[in-house]
N, C-alpha and C. Protein backbone atom coordinates (compact mmCIF):
# COMPACT_ATOMS: atom_id res chain seq x y z
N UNK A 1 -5.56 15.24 28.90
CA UNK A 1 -4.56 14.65 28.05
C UNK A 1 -4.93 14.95 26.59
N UNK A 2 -3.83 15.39 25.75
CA UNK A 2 -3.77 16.00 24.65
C UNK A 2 -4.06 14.41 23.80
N UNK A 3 -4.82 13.72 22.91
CA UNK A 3 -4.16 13.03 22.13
C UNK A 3 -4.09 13.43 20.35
N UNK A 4 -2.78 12.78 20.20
CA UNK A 4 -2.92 13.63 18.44
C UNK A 4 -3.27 11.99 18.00
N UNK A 5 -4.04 12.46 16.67
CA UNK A 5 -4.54 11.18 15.74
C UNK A 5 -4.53 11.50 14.24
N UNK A 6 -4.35 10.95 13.28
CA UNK A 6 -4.34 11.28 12.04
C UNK A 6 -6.11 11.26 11.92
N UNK A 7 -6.17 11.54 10.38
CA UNK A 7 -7.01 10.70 9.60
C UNK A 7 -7.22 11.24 8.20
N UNK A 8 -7.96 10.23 7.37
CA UNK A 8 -7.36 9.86 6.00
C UNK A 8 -8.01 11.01 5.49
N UNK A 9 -7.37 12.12 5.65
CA UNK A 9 -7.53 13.56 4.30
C UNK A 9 -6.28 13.70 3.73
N UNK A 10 -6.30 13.79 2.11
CA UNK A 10 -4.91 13.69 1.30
C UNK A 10 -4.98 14.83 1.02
N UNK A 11 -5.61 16.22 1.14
CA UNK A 11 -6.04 17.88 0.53
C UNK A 11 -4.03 17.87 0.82
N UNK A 12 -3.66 18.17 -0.60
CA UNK A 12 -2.36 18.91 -0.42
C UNK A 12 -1.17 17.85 -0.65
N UNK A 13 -1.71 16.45 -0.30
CA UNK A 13 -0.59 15.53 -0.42
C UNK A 13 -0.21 14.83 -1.67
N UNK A 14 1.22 14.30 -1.99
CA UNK A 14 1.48 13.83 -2.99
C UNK A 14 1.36 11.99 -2.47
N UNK A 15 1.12 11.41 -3.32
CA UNK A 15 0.73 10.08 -2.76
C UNK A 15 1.41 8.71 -4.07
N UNK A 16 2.28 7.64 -3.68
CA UNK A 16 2.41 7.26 -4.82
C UNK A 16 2.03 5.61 -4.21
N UNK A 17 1.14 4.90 -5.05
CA UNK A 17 0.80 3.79 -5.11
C UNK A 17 1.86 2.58 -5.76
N UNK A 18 2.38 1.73 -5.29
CA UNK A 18 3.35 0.73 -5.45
C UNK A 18 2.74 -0.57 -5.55
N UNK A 19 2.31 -1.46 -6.47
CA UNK A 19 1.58 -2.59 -6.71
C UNK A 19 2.39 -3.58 -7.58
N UNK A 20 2.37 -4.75 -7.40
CA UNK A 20 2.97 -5.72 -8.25
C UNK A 20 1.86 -6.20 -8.93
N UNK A 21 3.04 -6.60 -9.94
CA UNK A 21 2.27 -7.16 -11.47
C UNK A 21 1.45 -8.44 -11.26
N UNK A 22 2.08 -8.84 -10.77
CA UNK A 22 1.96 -10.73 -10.14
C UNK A 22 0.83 -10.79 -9.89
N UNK A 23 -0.10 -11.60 -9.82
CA UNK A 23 -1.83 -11.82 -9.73
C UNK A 23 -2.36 -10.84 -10.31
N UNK A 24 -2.21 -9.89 -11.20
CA UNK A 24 -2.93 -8.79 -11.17
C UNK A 24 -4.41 -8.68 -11.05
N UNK A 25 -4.96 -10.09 -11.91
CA UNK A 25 -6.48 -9.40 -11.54
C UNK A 25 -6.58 -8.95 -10.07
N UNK A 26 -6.37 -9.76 -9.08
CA UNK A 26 -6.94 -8.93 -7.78
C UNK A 26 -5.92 -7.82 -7.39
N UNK A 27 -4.66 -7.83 -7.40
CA UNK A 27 -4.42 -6.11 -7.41
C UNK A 27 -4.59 -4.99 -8.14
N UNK A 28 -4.82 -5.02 -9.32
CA UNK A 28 -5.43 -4.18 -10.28
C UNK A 28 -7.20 -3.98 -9.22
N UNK A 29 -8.06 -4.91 -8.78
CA UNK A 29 -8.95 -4.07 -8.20
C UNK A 29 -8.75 -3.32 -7.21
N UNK A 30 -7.13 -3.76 -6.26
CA UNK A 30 -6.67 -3.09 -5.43
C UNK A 30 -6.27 -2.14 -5.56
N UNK A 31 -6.15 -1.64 -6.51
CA UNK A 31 -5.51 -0.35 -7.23
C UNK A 31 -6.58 0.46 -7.20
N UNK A 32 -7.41 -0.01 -8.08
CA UNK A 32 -8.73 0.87 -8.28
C UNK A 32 -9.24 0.85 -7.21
N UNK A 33 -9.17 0.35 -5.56
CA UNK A 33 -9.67 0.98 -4.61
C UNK A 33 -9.17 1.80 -3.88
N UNK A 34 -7.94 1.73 -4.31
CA UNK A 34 -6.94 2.65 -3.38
C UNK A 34 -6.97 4.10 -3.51
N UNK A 35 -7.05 3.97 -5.53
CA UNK A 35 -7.18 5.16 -6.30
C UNK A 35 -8.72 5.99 -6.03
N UNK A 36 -9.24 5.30 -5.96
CA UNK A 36 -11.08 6.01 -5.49
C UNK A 36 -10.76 6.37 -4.11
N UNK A 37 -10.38 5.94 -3.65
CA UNK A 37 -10.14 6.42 -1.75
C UNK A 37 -9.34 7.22 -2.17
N UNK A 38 -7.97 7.34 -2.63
CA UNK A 38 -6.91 8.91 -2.69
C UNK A 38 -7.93 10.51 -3.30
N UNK A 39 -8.70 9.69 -4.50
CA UNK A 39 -9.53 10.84 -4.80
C UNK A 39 -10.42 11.57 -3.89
N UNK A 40 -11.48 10.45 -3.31
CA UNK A 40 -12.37 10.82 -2.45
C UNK A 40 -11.73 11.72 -1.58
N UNK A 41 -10.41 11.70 -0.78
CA UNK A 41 -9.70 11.53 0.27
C UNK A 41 -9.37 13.47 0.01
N UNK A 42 -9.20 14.02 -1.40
CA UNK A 42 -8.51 15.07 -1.75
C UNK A 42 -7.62 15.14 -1.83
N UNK A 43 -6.89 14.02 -2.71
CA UNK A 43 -5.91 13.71 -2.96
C UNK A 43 -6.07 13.98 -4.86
N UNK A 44 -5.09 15.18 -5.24
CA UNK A 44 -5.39 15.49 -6.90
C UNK A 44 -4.74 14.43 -7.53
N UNK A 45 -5.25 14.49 -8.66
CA UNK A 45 -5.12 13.12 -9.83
C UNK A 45 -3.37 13.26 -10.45
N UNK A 46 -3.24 14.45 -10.36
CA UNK A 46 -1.68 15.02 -10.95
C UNK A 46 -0.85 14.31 -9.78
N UNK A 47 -1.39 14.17 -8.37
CA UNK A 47 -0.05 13.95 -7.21
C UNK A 47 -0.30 12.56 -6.88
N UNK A 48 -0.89 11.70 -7.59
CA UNK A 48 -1.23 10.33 -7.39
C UNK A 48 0.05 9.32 -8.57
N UNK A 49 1.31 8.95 -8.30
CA UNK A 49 1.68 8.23 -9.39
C UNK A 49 1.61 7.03 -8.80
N UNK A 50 1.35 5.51 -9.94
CA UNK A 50 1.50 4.51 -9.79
C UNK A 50 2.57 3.50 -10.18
N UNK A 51 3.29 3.64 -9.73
CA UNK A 51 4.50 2.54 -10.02
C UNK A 51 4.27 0.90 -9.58
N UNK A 52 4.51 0.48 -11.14
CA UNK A 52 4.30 -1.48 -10.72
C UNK A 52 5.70 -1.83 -10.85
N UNK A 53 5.67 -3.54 -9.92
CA UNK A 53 6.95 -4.13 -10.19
C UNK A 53 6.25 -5.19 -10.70
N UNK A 54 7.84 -6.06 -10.67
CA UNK A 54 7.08 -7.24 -10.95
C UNK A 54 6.21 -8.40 -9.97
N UNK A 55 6.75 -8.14 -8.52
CA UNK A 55 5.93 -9.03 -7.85
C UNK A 55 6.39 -8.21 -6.63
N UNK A 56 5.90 -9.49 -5.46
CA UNK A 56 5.79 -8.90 -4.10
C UNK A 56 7.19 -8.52 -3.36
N UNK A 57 8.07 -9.85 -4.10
CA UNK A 57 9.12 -9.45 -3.51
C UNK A 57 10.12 -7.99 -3.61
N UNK A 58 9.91 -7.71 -4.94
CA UNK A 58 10.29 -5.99 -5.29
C UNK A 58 9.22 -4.96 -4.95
N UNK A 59 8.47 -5.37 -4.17
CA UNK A 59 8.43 -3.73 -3.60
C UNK A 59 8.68 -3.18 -2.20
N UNK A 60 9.34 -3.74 -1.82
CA UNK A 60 10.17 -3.01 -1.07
C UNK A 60 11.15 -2.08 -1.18
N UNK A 61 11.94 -2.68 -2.45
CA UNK A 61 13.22 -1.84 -2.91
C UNK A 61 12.16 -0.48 -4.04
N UNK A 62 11.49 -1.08 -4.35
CA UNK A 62 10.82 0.70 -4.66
C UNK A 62 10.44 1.83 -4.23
N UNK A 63 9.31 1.12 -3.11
CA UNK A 63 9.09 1.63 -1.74
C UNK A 63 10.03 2.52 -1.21
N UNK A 64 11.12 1.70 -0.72
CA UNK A 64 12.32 2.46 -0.40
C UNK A 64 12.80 3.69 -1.11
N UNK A 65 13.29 3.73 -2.47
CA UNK A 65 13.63 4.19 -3.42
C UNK A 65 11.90 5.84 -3.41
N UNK A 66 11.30 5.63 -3.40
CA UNK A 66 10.02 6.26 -3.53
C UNK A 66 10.20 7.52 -2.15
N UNK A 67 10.36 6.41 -1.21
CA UNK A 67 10.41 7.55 0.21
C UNK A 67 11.40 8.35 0.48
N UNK A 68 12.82 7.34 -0.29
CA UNK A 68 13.89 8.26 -0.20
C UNK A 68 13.61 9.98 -0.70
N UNK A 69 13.07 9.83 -1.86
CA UNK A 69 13.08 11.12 -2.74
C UNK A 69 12.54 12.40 -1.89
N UNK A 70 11.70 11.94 -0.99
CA UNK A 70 11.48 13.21 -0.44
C UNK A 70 10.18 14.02 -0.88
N UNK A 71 9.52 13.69 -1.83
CA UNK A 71 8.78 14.25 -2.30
C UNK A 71 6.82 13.60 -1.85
N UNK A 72 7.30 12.68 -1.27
CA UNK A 72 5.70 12.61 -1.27
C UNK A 72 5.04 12.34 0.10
N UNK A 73 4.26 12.41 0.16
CA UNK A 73 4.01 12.21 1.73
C UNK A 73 2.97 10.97 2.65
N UNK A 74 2.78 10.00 1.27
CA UNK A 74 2.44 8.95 1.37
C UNK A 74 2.75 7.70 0.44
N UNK A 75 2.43 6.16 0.89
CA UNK A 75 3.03 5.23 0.04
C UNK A 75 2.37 4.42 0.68
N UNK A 76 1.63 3.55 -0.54
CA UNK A 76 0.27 2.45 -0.67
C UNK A 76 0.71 1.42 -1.35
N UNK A 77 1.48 0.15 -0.98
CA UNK A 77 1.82 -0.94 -1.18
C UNK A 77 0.75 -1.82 -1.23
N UNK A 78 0.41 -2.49 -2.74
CA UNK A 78 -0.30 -3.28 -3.11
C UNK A 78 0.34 -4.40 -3.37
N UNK A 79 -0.48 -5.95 -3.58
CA UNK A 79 0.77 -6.87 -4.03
C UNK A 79 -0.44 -8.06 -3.42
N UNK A 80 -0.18 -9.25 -4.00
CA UNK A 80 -1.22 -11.03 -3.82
C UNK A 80 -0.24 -11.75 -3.47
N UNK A 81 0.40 -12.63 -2.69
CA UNK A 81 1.09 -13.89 -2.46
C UNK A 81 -0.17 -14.89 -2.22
N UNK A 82 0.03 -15.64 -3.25
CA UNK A 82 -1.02 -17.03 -3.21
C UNK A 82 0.07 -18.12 -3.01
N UNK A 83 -0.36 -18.47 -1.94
CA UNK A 83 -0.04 -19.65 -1.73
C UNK A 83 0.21 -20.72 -2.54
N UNK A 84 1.58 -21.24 -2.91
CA UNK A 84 1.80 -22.53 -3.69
C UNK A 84 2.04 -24.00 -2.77
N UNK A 85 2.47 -24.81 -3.65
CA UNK A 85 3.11 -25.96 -2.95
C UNK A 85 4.47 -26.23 -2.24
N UNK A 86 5.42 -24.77 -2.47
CA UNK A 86 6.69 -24.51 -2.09
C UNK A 86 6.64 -23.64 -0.14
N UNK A 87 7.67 -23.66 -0.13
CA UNK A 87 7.96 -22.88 0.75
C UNK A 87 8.14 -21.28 0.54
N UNK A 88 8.41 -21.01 -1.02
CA UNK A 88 8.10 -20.00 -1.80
C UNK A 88 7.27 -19.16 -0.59
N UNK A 89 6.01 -19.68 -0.76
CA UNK A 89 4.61 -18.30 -0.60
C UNK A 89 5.67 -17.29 1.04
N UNK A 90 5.80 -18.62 1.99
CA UNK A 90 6.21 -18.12 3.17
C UNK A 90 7.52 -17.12 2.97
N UNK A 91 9.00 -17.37 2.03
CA UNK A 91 9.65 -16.38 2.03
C UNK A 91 9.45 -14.91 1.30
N UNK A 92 8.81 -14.55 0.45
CA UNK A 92 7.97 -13.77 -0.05
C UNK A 92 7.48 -13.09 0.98
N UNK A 93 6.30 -13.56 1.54
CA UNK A 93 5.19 -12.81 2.00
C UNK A 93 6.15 -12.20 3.61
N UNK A 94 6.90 -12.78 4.03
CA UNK A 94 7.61 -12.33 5.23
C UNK A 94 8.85 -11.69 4.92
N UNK A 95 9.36 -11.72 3.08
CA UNK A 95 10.41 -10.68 2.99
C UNK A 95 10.07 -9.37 2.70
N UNK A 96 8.45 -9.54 2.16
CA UNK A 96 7.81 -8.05 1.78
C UNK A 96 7.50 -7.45 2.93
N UNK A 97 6.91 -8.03 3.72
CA UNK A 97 6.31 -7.65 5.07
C UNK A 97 7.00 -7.11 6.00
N UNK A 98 8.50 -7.68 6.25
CA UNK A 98 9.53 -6.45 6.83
C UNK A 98 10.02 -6.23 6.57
N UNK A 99 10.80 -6.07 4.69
CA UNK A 99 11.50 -4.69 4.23
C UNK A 99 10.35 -3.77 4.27
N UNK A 100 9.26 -3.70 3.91
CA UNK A 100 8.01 -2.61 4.15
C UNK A 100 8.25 -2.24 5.82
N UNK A 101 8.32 -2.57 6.21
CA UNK A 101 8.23 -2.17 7.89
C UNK A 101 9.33 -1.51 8.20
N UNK A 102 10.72 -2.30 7.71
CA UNK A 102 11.27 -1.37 8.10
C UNK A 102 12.04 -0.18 7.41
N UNK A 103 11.25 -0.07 6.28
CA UNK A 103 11.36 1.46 5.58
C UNK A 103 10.28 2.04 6.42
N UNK A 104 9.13 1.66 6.51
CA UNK A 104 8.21 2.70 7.12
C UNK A 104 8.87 3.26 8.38
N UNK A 105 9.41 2.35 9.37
CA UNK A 105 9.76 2.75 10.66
C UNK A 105 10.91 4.22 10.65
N UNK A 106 11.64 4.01 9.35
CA UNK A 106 13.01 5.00 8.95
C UNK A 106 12.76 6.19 7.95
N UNK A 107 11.38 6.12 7.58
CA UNK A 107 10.89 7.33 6.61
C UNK A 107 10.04 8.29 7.35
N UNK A 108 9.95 9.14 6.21
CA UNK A 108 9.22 10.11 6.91
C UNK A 108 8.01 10.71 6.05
N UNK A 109 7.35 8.92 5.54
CA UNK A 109 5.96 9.07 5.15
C UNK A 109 4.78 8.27 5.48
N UNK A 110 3.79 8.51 5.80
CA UNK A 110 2.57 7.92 5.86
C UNK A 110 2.97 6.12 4.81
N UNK A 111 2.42 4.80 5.70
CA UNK A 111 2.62 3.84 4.92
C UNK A 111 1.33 3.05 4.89
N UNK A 112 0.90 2.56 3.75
CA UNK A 112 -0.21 1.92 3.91
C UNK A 112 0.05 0.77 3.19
N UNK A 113 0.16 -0.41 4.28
CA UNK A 113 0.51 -2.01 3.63
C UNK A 113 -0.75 -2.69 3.09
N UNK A 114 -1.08 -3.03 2.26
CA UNK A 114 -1.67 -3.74 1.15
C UNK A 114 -1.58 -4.86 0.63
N UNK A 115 -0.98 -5.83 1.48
CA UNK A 115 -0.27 -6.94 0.29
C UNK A 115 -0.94 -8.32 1.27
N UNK A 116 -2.03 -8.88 0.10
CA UNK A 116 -2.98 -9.93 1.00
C UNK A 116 -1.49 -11.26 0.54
N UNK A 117 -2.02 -12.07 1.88
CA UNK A 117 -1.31 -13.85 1.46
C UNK A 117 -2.80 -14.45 1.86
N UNK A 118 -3.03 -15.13 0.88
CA UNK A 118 -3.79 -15.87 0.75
C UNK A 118 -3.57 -17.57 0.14
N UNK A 119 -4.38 -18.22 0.77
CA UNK A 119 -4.64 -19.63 0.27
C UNK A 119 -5.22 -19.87 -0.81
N UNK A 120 -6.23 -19.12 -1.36
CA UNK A 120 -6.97 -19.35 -2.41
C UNK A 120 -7.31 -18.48 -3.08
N UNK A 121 -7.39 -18.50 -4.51
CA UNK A 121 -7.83 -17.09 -5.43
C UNK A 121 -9.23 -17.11 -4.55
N UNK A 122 -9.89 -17.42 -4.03
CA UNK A 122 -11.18 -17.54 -3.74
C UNK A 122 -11.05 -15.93 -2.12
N UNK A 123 -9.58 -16.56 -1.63
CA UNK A 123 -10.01 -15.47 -0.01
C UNK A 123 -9.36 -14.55 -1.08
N UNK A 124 -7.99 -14.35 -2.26
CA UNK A 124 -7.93 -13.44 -2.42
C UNK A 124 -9.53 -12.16 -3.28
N UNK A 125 -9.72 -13.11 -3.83
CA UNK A 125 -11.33 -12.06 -4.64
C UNK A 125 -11.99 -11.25 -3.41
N UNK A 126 -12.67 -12.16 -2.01
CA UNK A 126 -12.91 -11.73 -1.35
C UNK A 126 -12.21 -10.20 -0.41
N UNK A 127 -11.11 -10.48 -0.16
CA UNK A 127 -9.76 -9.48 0.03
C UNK A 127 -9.42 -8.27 -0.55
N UNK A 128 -10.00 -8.50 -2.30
CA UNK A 128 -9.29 -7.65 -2.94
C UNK A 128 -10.96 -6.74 -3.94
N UNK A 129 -11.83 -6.86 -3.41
CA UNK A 129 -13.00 -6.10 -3.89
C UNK A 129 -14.30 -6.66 -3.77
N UNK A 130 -14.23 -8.36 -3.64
CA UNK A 130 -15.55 -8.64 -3.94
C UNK A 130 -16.40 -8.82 -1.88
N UNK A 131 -16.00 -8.39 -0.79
CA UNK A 131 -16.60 -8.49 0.05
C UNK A 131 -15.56 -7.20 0.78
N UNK A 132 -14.72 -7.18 0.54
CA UNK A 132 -13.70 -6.04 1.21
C UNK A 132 -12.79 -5.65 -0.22
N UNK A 133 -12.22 -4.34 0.02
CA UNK A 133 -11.07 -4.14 -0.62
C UNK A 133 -9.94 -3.64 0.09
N UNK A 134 -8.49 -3.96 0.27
CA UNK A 134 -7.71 -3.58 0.82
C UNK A 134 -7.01 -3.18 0.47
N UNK A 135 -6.83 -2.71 -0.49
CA UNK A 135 -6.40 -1.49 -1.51
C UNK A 135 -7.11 -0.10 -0.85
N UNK A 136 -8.01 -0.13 -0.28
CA UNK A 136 -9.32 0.80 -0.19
C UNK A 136 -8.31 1.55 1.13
N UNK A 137 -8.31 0.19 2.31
CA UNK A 137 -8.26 0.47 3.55
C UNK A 137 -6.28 0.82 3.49
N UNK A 138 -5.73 0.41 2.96
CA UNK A 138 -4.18 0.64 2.62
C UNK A 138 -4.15 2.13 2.42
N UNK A 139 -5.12 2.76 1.56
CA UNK A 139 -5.32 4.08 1.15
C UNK A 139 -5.17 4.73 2.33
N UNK A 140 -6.51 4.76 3.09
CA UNK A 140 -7.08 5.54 4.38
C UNK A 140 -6.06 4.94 4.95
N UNK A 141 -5.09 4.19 5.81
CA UNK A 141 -4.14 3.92 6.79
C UNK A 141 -3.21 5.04 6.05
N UNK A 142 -2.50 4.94 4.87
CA UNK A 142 -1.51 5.44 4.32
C UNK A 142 -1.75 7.46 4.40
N UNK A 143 -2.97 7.41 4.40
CA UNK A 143 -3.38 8.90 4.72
C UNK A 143 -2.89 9.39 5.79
N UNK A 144 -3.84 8.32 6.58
CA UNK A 144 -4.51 8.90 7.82
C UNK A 144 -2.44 8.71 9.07
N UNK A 145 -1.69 8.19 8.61
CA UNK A 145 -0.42 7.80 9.04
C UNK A 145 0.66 9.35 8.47
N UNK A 146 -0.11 9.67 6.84
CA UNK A 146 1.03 10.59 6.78
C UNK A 146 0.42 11.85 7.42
N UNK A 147 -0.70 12.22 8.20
CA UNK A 147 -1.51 13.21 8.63
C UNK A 147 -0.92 13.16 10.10
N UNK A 148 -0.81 11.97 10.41
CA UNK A 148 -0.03 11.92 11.98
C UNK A 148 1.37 12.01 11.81
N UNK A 149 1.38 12.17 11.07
CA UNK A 149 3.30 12.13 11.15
C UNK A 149 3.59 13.69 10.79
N UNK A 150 2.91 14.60 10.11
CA UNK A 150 3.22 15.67 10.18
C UNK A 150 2.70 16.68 11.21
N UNK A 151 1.67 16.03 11.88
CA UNK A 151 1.12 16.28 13.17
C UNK A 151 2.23 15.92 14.50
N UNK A 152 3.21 15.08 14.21
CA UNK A 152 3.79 14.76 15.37
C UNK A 152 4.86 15.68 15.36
């Protein structure tokens, strides 16, 4: 049995990182891990753009807008939902979570989801550089997804 598998080499790919403004300290480190993984990855500094919104709930419609174009062959969604006292955190974090899904399911690029919900600035620090970064691992999925998809 044949099996095909990606994995996270960017040599050749255009890659654009999508992060909201909203919490930035911990997505800004998410950024900077994503961006060290695209490099490491051989991914050139010229085919790396970063587009911010303003929060979690707009990036989807960028996302979208990004894959439409045709031009790149990966997309690294960054983004923090901290938990408030509203019902807020829950529509957010589940409207980002499947407009992202289901652009990924209808495009035809590598997707790497990124976007922690957390209870506390405390799991996000942890989450976002100081014990893990998932910016890092959003990278390598978002690779290693657009490597299988042109493989398939």
């Amino acid at each position: 049995m044949r099996e095909l598998r990606g994995r996270p080499q960017g040599t050749g790919f255009r890659v654009a990182i999508v992060a909201s403004r909203y919490n930035e300290m911990l997505v800004r480190q998410m950024i900077d891990g994503a961006h060290d993984t695209l490099l490491e990855a051989g991914v050139k500094e010229e085919d790396i753009v970063l587009v911010r919104v303003p929060g979690a709930f707009e990036l989807p419609a960028a996302a979208r807008r990004l894959a439409d174009t045709g031009q790149l062959h990966a997309i690294v969604v960054l983004g923090v939902v901290l938990r408030g006292e509203t019902y807020h955190f829950e529509v957010v974090a589940q409207s980002c979570a499947q407009g992202i899904q289901q652009i990924a399911l209808g495009a035809k690029v590598g997707f790497g989801f990124g976007v922690l919900t957390v209870d506390t600035i405390e799991q996000g620090l942890a989450r976002a550089g100081l014990k893990e970064n998932k910016g890092k691992e959003a990278a390598e999925t978002a690779l290693e997804m657009a490597r299988l998809l042109t493989t398939i």
